[in-house]
N, C-alpha and C. Protein backbone atom coordinates (compact mmCIF):
# COMPACT_ATOMS: atom_id res chain seq x y z
N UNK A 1 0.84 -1.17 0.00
CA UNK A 1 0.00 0.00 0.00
C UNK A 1 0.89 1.25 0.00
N UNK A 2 0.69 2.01 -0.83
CA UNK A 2 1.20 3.67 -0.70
C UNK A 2 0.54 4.48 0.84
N UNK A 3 1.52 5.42 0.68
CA UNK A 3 1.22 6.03 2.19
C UNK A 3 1.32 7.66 1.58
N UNK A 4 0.35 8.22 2.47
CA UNK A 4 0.58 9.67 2.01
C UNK A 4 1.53 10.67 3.08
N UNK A 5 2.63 10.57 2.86
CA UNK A 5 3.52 11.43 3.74
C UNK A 5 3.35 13.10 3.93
N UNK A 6 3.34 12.92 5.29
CA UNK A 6 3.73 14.90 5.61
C UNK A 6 5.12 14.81 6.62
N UNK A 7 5.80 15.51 6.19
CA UNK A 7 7.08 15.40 7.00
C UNK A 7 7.58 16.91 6.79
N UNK A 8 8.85 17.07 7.89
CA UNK A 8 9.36 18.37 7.80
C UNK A 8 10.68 17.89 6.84
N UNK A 9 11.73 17.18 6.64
CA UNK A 9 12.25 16.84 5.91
C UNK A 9 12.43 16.07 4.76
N UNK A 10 12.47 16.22 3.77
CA UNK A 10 12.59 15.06 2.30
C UNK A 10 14.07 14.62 2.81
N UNK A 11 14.81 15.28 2.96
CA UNK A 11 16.05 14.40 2.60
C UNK A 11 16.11 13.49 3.83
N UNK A 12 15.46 13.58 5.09
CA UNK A 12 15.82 12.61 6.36
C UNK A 12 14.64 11.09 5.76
N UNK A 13 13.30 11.76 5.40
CA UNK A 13 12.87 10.97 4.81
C UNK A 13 13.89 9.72 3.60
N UNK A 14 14.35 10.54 2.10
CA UNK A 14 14.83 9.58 1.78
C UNK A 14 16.73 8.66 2.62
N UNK A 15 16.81 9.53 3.51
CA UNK A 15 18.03 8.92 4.05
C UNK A 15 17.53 7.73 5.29
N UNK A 16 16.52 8.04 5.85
CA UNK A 16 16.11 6.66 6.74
C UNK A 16 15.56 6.06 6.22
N UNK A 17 15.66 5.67 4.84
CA UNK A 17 15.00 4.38 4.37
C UNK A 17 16.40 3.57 3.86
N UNK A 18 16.19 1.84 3.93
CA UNK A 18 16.98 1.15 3.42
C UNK A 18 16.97 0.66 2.50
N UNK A 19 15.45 0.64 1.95
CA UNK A 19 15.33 -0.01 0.87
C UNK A 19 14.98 1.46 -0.53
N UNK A 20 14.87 1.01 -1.70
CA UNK A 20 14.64 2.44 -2.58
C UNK A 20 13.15 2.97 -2.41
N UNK A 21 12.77 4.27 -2.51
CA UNK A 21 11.82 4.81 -2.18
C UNK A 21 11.39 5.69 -3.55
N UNK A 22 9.78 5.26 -3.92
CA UNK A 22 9.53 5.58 -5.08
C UNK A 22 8.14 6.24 -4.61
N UNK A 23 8.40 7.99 -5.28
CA UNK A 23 7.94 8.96 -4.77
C UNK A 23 6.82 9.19 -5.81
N UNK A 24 5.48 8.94 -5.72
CA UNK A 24 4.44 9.60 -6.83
C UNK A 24 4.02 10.88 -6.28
N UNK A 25 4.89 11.56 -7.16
CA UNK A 25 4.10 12.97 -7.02
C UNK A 25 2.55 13.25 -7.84
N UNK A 26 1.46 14.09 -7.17
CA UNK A 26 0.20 13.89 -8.01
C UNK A 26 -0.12 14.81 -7.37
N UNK A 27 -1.61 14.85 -7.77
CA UNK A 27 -2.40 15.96 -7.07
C UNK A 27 -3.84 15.80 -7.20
N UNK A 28 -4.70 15.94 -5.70
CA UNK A 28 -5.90 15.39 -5.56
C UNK A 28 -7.08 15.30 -6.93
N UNK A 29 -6.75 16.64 -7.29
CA UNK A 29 -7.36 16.91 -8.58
C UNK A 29 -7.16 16.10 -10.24
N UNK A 30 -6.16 15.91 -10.16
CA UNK A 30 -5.41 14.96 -11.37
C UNK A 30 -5.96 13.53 -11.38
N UNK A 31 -7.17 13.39 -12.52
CA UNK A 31 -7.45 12.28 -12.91
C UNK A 31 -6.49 11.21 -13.36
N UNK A 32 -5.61 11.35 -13.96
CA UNK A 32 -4.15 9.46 -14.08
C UNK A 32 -3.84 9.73 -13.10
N UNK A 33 -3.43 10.67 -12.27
CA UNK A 33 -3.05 10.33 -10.62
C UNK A 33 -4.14 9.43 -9.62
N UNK A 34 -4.94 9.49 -9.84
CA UNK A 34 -6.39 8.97 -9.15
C UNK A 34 -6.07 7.32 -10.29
N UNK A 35 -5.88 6.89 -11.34
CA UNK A 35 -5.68 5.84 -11.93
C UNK A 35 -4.05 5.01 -11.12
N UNK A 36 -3.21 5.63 -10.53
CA UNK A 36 -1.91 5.47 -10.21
C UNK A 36 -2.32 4.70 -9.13
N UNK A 37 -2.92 5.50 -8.43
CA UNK A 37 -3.00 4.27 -7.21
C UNK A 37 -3.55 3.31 -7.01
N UNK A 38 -4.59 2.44 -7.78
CA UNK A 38 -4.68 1.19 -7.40
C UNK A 38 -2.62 0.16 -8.42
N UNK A 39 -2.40 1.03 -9.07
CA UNK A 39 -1.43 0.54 -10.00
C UNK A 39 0.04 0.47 -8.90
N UNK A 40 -0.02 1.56 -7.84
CA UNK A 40 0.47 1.03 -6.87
C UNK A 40 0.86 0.68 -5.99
N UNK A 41 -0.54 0.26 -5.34
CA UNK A 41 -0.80 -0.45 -4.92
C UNK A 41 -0.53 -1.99 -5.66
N UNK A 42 -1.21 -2.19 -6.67
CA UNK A 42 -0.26 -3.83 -6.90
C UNK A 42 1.12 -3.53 -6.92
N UNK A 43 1.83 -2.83 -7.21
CA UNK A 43 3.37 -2.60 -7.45
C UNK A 43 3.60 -2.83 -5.76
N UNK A 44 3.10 -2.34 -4.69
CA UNK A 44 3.62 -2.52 -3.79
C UNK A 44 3.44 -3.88 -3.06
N UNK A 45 2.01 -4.57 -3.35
CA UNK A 45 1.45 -5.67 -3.06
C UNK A 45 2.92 -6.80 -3.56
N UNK A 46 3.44 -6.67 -5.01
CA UNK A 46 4.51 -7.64 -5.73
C UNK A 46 5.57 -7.09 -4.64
N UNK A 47 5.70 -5.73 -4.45
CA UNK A 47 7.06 -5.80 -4.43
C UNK A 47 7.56 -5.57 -2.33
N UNK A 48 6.81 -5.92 -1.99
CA UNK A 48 6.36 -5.94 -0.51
C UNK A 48 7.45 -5.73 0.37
N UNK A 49 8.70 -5.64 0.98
CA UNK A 49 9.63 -5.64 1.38
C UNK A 49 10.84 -4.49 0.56
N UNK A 50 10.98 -4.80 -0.34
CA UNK A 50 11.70 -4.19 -1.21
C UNK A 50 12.44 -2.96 -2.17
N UNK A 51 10.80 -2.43 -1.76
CA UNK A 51 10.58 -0.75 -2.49
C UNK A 51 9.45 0.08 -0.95
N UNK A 52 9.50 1.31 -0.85
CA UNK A 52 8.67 2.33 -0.50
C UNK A 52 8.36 2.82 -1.39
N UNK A 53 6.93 2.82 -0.75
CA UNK A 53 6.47 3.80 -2.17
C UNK A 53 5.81 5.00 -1.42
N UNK A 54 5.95 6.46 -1.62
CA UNK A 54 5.40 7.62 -1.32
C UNK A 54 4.37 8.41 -1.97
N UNK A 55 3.29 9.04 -1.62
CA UNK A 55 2.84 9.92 -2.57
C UNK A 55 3.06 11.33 -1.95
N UNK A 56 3.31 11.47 -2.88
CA UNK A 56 3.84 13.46 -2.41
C UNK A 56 2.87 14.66 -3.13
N UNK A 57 1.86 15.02 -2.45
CA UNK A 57 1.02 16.43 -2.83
C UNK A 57 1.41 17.04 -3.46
N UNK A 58 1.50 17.22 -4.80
CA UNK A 58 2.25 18.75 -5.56
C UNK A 58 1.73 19.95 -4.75
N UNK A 59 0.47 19.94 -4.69
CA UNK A 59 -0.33 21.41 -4.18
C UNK A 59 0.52 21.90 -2.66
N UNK A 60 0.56 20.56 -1.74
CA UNK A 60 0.93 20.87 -0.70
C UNK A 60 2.53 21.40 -0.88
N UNK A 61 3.18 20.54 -1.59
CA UNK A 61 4.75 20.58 -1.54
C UNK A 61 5.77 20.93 -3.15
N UNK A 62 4.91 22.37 -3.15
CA UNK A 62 5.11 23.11 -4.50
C UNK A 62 6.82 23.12 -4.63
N UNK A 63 7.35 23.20 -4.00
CA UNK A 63 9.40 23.64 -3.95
C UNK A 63 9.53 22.12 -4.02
N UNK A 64 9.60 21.40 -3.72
CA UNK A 64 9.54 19.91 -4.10
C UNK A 64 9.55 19.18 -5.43
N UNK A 65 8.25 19.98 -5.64
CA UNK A 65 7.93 19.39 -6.96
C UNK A 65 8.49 20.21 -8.23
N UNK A 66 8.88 21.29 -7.86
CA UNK A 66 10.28 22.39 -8.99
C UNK A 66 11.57 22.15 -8.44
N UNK A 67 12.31 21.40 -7.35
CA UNK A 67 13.37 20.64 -7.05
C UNK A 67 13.53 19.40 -8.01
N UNK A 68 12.58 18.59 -8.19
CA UNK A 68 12.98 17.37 -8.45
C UNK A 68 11.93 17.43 -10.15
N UNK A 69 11.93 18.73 -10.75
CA UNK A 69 11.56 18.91 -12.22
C UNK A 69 9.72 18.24 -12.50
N UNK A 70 9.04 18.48 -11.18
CA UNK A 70 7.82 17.84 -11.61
C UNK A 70 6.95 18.60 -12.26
N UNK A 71 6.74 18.75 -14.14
CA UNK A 71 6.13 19.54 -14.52
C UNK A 71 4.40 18.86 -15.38
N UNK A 72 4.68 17.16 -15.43
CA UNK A 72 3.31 16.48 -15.44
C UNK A 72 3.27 15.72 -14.36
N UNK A 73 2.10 15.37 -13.97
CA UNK A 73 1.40 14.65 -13.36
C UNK A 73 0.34 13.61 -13.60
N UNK A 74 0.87 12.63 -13.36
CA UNK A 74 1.71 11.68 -12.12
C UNK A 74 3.04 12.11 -12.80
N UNK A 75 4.03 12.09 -11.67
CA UNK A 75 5.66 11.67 -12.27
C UNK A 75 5.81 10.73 -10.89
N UNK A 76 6.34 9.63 -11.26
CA UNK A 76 6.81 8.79 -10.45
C UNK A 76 8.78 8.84 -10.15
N UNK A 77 9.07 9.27 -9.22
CA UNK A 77 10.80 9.07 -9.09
C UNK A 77 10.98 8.28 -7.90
N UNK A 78 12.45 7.62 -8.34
CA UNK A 78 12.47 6.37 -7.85
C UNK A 78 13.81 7.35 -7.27
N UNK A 79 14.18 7.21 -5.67
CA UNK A 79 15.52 7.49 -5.21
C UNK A 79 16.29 6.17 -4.81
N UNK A 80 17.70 5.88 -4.61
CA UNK A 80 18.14 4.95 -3.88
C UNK A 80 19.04 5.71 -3.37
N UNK A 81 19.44 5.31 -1.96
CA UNK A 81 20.43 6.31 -1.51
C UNK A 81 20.44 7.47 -1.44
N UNK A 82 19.22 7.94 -0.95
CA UNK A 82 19.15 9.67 -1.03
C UNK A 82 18.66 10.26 -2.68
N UNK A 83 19.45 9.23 -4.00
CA UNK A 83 19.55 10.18 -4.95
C UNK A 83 18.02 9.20 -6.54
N UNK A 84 17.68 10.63 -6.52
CA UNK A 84 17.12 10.21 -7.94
C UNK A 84 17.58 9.08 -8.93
N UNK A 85 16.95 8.35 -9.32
CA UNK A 85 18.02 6.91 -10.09
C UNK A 85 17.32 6.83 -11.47
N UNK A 86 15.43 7.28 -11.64
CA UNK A 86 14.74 6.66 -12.79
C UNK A 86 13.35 7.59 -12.66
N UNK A 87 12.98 7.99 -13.19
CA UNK A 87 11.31 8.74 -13.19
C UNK A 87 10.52 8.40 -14.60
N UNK A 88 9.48 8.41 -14.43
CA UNK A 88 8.56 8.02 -15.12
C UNK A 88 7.39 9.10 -14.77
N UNK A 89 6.76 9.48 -16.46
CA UNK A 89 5.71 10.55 -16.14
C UNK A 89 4.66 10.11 -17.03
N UNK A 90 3.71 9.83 -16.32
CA UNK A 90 2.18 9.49 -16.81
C UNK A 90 1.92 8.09 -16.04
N UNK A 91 0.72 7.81 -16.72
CA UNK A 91 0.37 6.30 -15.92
C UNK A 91 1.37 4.90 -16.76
N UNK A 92 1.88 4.27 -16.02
CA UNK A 92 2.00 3.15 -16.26
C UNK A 92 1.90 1.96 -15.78
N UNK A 93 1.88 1.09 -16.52
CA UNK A 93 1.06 -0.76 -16.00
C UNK A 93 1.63 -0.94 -14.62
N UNK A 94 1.63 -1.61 -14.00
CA UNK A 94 2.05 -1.95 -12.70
C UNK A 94 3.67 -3.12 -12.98
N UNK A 95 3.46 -3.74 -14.31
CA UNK A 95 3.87 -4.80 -14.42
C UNK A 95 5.43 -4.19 -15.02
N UNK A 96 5.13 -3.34 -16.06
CA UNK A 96 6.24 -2.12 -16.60
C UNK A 96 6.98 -1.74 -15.56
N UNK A 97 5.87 -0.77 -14.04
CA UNK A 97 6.23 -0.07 -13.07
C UNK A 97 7.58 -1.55 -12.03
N UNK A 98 7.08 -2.07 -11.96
CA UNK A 98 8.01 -3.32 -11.44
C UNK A 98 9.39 -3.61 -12.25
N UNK A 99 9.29 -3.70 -13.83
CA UNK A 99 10.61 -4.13 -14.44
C UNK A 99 11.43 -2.99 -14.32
N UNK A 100 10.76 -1.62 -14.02
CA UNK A 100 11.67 -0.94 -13.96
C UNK A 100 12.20 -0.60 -12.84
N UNK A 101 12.06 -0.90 -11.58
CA UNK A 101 12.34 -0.95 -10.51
C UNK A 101 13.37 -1.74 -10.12
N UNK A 102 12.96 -3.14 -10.91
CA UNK A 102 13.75 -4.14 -10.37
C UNK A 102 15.38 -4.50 -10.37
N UNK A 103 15.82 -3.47 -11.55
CA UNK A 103 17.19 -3.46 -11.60
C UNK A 103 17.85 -2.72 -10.19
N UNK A 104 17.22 -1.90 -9.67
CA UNK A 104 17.41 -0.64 -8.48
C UNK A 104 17.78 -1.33 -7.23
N UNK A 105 16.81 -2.76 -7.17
CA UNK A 105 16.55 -3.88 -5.99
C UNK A 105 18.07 -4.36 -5.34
């Protein structure tokens, strides 16, 4: 399951995680964002241990989303180690969303 984070830090966020953390940025309003999440949700259901997955508010966390170049929505970015590794912008399959992850693992 995706989780909807509010935090005072992104970077403590992606530094206390061990495993890679894959950030959907969206926004309540954005219809393929509203399609993203049952998509992953199975992505997280397969990949259960392995990946975090975040959703991050554009509306709420506007400097965020012009930090890390979010100019459509959904953009999905994948960090490992603190750093950006792979992003993806629009909806994609769950099954796609996994092969591309899996090299990161």
């Amino acid at each position: 399951m995706s989780v909807k984070k509010e935090f005072s830090s992104f970077d403590a966020l992606l530094e206390s995680s061990k495993v890679p953390i894959l950030v959907d940025f969206y926004a309540p309003w954005c219809g393929p964002c509203q399609l993203m999440t049952g998509i992953l949700d199975r992505v997280s259901e397969e990949m259960k241990d392995k990946v975090q997955i975040v959703k991050i508010n554009t509306d709420n966390y506007p400097d965020l989303a012009s930090q890390y170049r979010v100019f459509a929505l959904p953009t999905l970015v994948l960090f490992k180690d603190g750093e950006p590794v792979d992003r993806v912008e629009g909806v994609i399959q769950s099954d796609q969303l996994c092969d591309r992850i899996g090299p990161y693992l």
